[in-house]
Protein backbone atom coordinates (compact mmCIF):
# COMPACT_ATOMS: atom_id res chain seq x y z
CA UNK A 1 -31.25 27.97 56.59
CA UNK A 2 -28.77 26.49 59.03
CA UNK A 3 -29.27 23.25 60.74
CA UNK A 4 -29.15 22.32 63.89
CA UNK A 5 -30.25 18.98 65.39
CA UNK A 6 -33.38 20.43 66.90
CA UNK A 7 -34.46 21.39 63.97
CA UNK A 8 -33.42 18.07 61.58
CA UNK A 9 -35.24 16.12 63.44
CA UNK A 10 -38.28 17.96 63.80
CA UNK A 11 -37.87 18.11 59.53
CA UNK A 12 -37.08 13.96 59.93
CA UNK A 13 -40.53 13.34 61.30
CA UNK A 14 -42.65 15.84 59.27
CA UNK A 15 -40.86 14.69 56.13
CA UNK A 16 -41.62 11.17 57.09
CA UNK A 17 -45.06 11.74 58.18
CA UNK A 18 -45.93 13.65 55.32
CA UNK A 19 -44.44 11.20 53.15
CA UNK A 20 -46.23 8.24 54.41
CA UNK A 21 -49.53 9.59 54.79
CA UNK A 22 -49.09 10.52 51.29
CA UNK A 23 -48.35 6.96 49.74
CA UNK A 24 -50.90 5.45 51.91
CA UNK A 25 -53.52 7.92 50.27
CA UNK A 26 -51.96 7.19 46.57
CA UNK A 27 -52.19 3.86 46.90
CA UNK A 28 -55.60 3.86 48.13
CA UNK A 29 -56.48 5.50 45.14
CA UNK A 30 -54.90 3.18 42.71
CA UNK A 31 -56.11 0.32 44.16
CA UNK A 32 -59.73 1.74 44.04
CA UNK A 33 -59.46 2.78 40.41
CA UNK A 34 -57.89 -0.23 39.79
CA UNK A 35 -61.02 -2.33 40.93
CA UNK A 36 -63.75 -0.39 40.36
CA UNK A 37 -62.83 2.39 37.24
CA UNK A 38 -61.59 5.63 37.90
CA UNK A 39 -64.57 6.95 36.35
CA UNK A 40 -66.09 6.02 40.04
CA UNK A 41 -63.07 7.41 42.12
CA UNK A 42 -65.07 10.72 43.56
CA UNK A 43 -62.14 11.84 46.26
CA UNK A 44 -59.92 14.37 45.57
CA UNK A 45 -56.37 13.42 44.38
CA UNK A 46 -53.65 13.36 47.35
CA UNK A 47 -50.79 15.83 47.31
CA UNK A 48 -47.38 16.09 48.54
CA UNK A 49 -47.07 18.47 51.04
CA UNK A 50 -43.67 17.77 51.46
CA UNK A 51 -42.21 20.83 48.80
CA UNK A 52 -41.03 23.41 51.94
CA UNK A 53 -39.39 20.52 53.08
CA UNK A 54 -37.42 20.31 50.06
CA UNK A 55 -33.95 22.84 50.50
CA UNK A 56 -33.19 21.67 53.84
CA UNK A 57 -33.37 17.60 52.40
CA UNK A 58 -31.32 18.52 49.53
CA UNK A 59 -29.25 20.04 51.81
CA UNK A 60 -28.59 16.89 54.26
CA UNK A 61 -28.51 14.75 51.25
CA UNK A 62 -25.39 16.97 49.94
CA UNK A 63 -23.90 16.81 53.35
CA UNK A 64 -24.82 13.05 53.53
CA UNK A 65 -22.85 12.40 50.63
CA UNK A 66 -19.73 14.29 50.74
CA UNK A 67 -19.59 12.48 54.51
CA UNK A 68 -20.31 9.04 53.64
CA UNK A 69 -23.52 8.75 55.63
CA UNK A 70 -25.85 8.06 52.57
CA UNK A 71 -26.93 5.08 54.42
CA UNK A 72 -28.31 6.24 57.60
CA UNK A 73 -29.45 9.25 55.57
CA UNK A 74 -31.38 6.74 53.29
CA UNK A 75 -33.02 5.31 56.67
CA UNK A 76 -33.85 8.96 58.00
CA UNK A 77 -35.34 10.32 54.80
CA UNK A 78 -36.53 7.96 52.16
CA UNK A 79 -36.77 9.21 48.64
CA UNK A 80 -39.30 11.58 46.78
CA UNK A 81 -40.30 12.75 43.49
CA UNK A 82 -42.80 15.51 43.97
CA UNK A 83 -40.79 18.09 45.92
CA UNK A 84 -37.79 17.95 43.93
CA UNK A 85 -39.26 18.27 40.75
CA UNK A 86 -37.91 22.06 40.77
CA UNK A 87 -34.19 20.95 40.99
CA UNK A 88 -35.34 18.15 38.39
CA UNK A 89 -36.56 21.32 36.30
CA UNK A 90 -33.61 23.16 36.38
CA UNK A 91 -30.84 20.33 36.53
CA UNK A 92 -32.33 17.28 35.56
CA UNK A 93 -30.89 15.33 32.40
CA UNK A 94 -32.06 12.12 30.56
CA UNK A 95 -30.40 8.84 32.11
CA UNK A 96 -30.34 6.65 28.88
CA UNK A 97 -29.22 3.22 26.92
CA UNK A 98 -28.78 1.13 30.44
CA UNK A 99 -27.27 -2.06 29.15
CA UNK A 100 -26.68 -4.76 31.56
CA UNK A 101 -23.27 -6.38 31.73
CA UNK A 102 -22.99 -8.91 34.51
CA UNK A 103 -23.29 -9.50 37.80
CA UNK A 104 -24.03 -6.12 39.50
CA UNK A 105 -22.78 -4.34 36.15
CA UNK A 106 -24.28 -1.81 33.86
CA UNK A 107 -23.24 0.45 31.08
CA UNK A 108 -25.12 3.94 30.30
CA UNK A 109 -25.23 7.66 29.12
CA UNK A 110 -26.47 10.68 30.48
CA UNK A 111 -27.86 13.60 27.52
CA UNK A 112 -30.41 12.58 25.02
CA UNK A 113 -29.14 12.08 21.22
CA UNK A 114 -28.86 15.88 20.52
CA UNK A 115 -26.72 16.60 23.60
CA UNK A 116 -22.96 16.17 24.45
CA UNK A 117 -23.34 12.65 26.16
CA UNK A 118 -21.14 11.24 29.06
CA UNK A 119 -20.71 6.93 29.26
CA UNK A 120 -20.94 5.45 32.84
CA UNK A 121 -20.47 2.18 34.45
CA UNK A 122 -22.15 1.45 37.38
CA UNK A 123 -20.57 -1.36 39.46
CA UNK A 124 -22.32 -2.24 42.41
CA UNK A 125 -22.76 1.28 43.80
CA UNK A 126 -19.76 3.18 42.43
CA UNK A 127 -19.90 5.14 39.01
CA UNK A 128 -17.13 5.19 36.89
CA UNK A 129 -16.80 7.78 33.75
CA UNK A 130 -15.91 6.30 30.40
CA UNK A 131 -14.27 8.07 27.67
CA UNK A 132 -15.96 10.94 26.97
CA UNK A 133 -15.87 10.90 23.20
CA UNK A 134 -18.78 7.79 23.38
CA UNK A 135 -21.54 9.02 21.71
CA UNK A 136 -24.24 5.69 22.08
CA UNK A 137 -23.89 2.29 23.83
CA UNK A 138 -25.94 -0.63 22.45
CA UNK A 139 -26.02 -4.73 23.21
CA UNK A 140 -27.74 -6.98 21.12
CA UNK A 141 -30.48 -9.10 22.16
CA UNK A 142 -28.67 -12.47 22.38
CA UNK A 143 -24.99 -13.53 22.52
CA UNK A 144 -23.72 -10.86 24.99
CA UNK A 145 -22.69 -9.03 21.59
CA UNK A 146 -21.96 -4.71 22.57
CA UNK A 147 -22.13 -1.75 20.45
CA UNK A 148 -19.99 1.72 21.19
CA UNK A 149 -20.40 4.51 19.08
CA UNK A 150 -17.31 7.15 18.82
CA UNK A 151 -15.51 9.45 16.60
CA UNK A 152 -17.91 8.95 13.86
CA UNK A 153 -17.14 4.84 14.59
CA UNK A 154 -18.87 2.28 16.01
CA UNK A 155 -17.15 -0.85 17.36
CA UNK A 156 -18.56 -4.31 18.15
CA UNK A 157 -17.09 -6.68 20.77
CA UNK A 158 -17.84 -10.01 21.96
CA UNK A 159 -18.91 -9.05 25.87
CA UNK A 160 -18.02 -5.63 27.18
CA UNK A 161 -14.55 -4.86 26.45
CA UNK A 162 -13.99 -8.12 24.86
CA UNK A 163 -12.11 -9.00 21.71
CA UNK A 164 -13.20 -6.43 18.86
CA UNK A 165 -15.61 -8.54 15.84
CA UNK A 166 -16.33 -5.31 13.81
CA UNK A 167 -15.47 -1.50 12.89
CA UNK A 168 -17.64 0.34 11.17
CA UNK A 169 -16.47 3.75 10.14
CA UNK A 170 -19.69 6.13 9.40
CA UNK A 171 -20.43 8.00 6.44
CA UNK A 172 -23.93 8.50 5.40
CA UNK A 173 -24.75 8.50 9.09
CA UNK A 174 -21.89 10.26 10.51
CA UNK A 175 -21.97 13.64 13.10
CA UNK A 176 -25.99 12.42 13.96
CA UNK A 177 -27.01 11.83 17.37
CA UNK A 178 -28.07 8.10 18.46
CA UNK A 179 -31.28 7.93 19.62
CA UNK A 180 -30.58 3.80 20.16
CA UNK A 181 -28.31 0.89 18.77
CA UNK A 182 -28.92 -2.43 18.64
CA UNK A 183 -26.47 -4.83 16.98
CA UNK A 184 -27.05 -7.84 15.80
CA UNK A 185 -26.34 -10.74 17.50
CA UNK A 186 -23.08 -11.80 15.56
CA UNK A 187 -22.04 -8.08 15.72
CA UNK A 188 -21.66 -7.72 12.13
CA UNK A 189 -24.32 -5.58 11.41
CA UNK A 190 -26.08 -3.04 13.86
CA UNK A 191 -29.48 -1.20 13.83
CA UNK A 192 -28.88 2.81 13.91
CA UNK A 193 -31.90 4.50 15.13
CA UNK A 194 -31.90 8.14 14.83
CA UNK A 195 -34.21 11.57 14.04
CA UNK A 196 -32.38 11.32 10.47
CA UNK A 197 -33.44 7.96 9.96
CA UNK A 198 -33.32 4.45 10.89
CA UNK A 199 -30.13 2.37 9.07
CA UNK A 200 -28.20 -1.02 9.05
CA UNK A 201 -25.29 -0.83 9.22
CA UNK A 202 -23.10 -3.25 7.51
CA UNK A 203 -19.10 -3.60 6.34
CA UNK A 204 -19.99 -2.40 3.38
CA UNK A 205 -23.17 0.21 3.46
CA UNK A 206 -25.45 2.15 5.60
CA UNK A 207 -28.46 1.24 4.20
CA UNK A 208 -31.56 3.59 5.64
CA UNK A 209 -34.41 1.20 6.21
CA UNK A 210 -36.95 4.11 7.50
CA UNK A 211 -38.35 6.61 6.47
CA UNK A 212 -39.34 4.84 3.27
CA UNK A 213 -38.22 8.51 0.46
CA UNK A 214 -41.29 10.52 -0.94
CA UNK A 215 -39.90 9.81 -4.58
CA UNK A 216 -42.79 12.33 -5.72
CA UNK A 217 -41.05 15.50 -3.63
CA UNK A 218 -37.67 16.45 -5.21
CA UNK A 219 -36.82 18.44 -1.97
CA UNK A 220 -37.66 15.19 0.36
CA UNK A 221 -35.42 15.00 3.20
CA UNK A 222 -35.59 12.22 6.38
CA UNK A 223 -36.64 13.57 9.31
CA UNK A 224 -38.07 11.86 12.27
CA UNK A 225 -39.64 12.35 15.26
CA UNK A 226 -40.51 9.56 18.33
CA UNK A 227 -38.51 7.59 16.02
CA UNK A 228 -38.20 4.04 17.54
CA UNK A 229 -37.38 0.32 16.23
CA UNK A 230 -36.48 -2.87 18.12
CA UNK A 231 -35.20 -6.12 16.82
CA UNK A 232 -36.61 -9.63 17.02
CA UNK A 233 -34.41 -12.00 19.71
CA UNK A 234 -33.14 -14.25 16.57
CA UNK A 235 -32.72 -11.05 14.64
CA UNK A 236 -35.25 -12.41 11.87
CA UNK A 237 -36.99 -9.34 12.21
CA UNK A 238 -37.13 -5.16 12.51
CA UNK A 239 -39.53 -3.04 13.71
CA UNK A 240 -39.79 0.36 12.67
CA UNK A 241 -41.59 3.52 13.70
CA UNK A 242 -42.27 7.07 14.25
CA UNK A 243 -44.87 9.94 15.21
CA UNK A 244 -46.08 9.71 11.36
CA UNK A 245 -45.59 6.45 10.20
CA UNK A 246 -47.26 3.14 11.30
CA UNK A 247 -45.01 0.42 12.51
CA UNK A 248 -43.26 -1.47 9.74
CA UNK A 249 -42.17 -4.90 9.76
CA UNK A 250 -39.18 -5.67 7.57
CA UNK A 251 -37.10 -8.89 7.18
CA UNK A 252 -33.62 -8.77 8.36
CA UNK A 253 -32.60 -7.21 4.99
CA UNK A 254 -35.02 -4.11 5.70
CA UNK A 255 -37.27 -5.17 3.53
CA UNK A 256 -41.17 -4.64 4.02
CA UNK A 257 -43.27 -7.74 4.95
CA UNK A 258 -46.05 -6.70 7.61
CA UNK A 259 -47.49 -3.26 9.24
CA UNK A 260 -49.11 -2.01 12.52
CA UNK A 261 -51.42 0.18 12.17
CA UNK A 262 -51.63 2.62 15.69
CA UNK A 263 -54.11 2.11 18.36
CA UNK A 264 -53.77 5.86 19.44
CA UNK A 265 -52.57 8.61 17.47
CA UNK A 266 -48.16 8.12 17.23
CA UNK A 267 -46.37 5.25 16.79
CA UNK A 268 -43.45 5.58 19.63
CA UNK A 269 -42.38 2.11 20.87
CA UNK A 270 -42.08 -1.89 19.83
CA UNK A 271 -40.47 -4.72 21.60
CA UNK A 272 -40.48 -8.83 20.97
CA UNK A 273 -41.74 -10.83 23.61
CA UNK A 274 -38.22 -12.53 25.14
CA UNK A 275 -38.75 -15.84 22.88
CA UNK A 276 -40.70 -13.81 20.09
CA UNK A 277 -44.00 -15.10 19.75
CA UNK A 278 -45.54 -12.03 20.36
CA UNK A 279 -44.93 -8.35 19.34
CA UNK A 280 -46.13 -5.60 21.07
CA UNK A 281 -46.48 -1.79 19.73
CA UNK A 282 -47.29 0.90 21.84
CA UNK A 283 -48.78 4.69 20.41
CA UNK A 284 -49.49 7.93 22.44
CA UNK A 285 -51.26 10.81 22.63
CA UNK A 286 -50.23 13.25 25.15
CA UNK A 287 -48.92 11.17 27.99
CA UNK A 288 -51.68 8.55 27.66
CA UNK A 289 -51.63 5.53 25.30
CA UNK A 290 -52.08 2.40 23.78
CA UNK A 291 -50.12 -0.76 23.99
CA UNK A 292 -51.37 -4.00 21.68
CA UNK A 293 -49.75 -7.31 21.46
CA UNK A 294 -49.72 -8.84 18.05
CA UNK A 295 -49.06 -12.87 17.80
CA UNK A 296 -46.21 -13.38 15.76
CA UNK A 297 -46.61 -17.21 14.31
CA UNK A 298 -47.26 -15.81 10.44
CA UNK A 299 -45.59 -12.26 10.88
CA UNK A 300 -45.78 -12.25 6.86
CA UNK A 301 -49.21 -11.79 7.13
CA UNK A 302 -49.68 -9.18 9.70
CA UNK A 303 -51.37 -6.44 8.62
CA UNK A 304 -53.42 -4.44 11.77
CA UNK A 305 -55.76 -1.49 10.52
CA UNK A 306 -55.14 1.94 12.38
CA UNK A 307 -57.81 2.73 14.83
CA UNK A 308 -59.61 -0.09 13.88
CA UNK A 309 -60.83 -3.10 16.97
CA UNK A 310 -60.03 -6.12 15.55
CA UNK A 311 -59.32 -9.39 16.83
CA UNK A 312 -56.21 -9.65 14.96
CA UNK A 313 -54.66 -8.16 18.46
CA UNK A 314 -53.85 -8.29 21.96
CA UNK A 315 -54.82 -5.27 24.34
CA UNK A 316 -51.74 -4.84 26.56
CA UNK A 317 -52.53 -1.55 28.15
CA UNK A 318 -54.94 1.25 27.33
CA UNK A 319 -52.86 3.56 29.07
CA UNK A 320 -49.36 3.96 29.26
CA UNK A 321 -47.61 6.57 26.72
CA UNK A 322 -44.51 3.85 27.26
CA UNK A 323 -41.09 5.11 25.89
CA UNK A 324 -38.78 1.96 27.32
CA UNK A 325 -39.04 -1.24 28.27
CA UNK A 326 -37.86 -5.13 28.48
CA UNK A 327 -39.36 -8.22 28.10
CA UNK A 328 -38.81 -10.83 30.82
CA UNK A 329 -39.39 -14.74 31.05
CA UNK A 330 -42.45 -14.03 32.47
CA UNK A 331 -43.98 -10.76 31.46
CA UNK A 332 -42.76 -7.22 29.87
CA UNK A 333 -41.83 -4.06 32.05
CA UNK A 334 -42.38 -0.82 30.83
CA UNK A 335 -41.90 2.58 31.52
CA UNK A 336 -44.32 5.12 30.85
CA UNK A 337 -44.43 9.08 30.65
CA UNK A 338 -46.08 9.76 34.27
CA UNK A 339 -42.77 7.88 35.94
CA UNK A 340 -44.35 4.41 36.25
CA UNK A 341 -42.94 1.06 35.85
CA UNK A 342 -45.09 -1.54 35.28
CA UNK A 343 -44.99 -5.58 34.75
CA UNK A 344 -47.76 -6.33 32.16
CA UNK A 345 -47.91 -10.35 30.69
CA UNK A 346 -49.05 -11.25 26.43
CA UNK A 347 -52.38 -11.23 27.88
CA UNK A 348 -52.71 -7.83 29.26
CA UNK A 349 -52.55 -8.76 33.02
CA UNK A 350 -51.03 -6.03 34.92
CA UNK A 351 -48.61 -7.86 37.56
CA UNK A 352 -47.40 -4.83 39.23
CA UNK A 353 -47.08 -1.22 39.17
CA UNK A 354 -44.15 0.61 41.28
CA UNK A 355 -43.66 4.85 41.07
CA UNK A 356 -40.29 6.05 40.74
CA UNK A 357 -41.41 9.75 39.15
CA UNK A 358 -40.68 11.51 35.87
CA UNK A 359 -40.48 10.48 32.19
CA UNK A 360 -38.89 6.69 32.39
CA UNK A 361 -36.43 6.74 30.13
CA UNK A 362 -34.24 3.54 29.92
CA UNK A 363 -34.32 -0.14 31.55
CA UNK A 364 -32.38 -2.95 31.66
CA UNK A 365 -32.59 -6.26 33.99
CA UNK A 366 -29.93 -8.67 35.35
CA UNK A 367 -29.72 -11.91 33.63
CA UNK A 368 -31.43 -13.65 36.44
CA UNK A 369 -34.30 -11.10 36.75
CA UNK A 370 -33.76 -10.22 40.03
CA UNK A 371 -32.38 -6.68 39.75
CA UNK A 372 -33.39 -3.91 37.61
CA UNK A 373 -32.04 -0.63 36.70
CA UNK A 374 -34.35 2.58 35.65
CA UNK A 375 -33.17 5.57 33.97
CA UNK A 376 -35.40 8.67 34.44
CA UNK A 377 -35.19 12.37 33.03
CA UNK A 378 -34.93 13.56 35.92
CA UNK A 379 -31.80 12.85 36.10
CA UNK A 380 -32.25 9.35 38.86
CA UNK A 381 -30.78 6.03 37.90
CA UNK A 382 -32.61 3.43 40.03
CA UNK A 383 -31.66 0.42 41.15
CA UNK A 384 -34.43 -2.14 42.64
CA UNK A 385 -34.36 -5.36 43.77
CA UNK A 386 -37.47 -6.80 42.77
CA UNK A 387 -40.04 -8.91 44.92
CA UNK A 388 -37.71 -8.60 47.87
CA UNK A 389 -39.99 -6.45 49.67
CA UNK A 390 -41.03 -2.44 50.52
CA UNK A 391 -38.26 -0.82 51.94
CA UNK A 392 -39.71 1.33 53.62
CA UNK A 393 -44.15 3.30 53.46
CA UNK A 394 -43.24 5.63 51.13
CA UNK A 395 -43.03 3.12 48.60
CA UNK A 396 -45.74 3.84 45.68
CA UNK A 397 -47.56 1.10 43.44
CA UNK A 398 -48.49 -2.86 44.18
CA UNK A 399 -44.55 -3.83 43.17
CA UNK A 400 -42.93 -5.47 46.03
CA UNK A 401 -39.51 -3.99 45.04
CA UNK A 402 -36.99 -2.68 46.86
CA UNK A 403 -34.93 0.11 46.22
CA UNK A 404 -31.02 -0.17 46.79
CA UNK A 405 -30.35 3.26 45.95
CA UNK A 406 -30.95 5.70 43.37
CA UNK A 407 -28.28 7.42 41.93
CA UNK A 408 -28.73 11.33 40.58
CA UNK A 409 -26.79 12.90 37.76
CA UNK A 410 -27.68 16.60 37.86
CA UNK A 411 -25.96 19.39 35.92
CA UNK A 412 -23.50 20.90 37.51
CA UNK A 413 -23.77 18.71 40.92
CA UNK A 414 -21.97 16.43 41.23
CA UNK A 415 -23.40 12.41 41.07
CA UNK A 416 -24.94 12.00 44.63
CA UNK A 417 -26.40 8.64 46.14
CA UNK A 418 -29.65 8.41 47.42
């Protein structure tokens, strides 16, 4: 189809029409479920109508990138999900590990573990490629302590790029794809998380911490799937999980003290409230799930019963299958399978909700909580500045965020601003 300016401007108001009109309806929606159950919502659900739309936008947005005119492009045609989902389908990779750095400064990798990864920074708005031979970036939860994985070797530094503290060359755990890294907050040891297992690693072993061997089968091999683990703020504790084991807590020698039994059907996510008073586990079935909070004062003695109500725990969500998140002086965000974000406090009080689209993959939050990146796999890095208002009535969810830009990394495209 070629262009002319008749014709992109008649596409300018239908796509913005469209778009609006759809929002408005979405958020009605929400906001009715919300208040009254969506057992009682008895309208249809809205659509975007906008998907013939979609060749000629992706065209402009091409054009609008390779001649610097993102910006008025931006203005002219805000973002959607819904009728690029069959680029997403066909080009779309996993934007994962965002670590912040400072400032207006992240670190990340596009490709899950089990691909060939590429390292980013993102300063401000311009991407800059990293060696390509990093595997997994991780930061620990205090002291501005980083992790890079490469070459069977993972490094720790004192800041990003700062002066080295450890080396640890891999052997047990070498050639397996990272599914996360956390080290610990003096950088001398780090938590490995991967489908092979979950290990700490140490100057002197690589000691698997989960899955716990089936000493009964001689042909017992680790093997994980929705494998996931976090690490309490003052590194006391670990948190370990997958699809067929409850969530273990272990000292921070990897040694069993506590377990949390699902509220759902997998185990797939844990995270410490920010000054660890409260732990929260999350388990899914499908792309629905359950999120519980768990009150941390004698976490020797926590013990919560699979499937069981009890009042041993904290409802956080009954419905979020939540595969990221970060927890914030004031609440946690997390990201869920049906591309939400959403800011939920250690009482289950939804703050906000805000729609990006997709799987939500990875998140990380400036120190002063005003800014806040979200990986996708879709392929969209997001960058929102939250509370600082809509942008603009396409804008889905009650989050008063607004979106800078969002950045896509599509296979064999090359990175374009939105």
């Amino acid at each position: 189809m070629k262009l002319t300016d008749n014709n992109i401007e008649s596409i300018k108001q239908e796509w913005n029409a469209l778009g609006s009109t759809y929002a408005t309806e979405v958020n009605t929606m929400v906001k009715f479920g919300d208040a009254y159950g969506w057992e009682n919502w008895k309208g249809e659900e809205p659509k975007d109508e906008r998907n013939h739309l979609a060749d000629a936008v992706y065209q402009l947005l091409k054009a609008a990138n390779i001649n610097h005119t993102v910006d008025q492009f931006r203005n002219d045609f805000p973002p959607a999900h819904t009728p690029f989902i069959k680029f997403m389908q066909d080009h779309g990779q996993s934007i994962e590990q965002l670590q912040f750095i400072d400032a207006q400064k992240i670190v990340f990798v596009v490709g899950t573990a089990y691909q060939k990864r590429q390292a980013y920074v993102l300063i401000e708005d311009i991407t800059l490629k990293l060696d390509e031979s990093i595997t997994a970036i991780g930061k620990s939860k205090q002291q501005n302590v980083f992790a890079i994985a490469s070459n069977n070797t993972i490094i720790t530094t004192q800041g990003w790029e700062g002066d080295i503290i450890a080396t640890f060359n891999l052997d047990k755990s070498k050639n397996i794809g990272i599914t996360e890294m956390i080290p610990f907050n003096d950088g001398l040891k780090v938590l490995l998380v991967s489908s092979d297992g979950i290990f700490i690693i140490s100057s002197d072993a690589e000691n698997r911490i989960h899955p716990l061997p089936d000493l009964e089968d001689d042909e017992w091999e680790p093997y994980l799937d929705m494998e996931n683990a976090t690490l309490s703020n003052d590194n006391k504790y670990i948190v370990v999980g997958d699809q067929c084991c409850d969530h273990r807590i272990l000292d921070h020698n990897g040694n069993e003290i506590g377990e949390v039994g699902p509220q759902s059907s997998y185990p797939d996510f844990c995270l410490f409230s920010i000054d660890d008073t409260q732990l929260i586990t999350n388990s899914c079935h499908f792309y629905n799930g359950v999120t519980i909070g768990v009150d941390t004062s004698n976490v020797k003695d926590i013990n919560i019963v699979a499937y069981e109500e009890s009042d041993d725990y904290t409802i956080i969500d009954d419905g979020m299958r939540v595969y990221c998140g970060v927890a914030t002086s004031k609440y946690y965000i997390l990201g869920d399978a049906f591309g939400y974000i959403k800011a939920i406090d250690k009482q289950g009080h939804c703050i906000w909700k805000y729609f990006l689209g997709s799987t939500i993959t990875s998140i990380t939050i400036s120190e002063d909580e005003n800014t806040l990146w979200v990986g996708s796999a879709s392929g969209m890095l997001h960058k929102l500045q939250l509370n600082k208002g809509f942008r603009d009535s396409h804008s889905i969810g009650t989050g008063n965020h607004y979106e800078d830009f969002r950045l896509i990394f599509w296979k064999d495209e090359p990175i374009m601003k939105w």
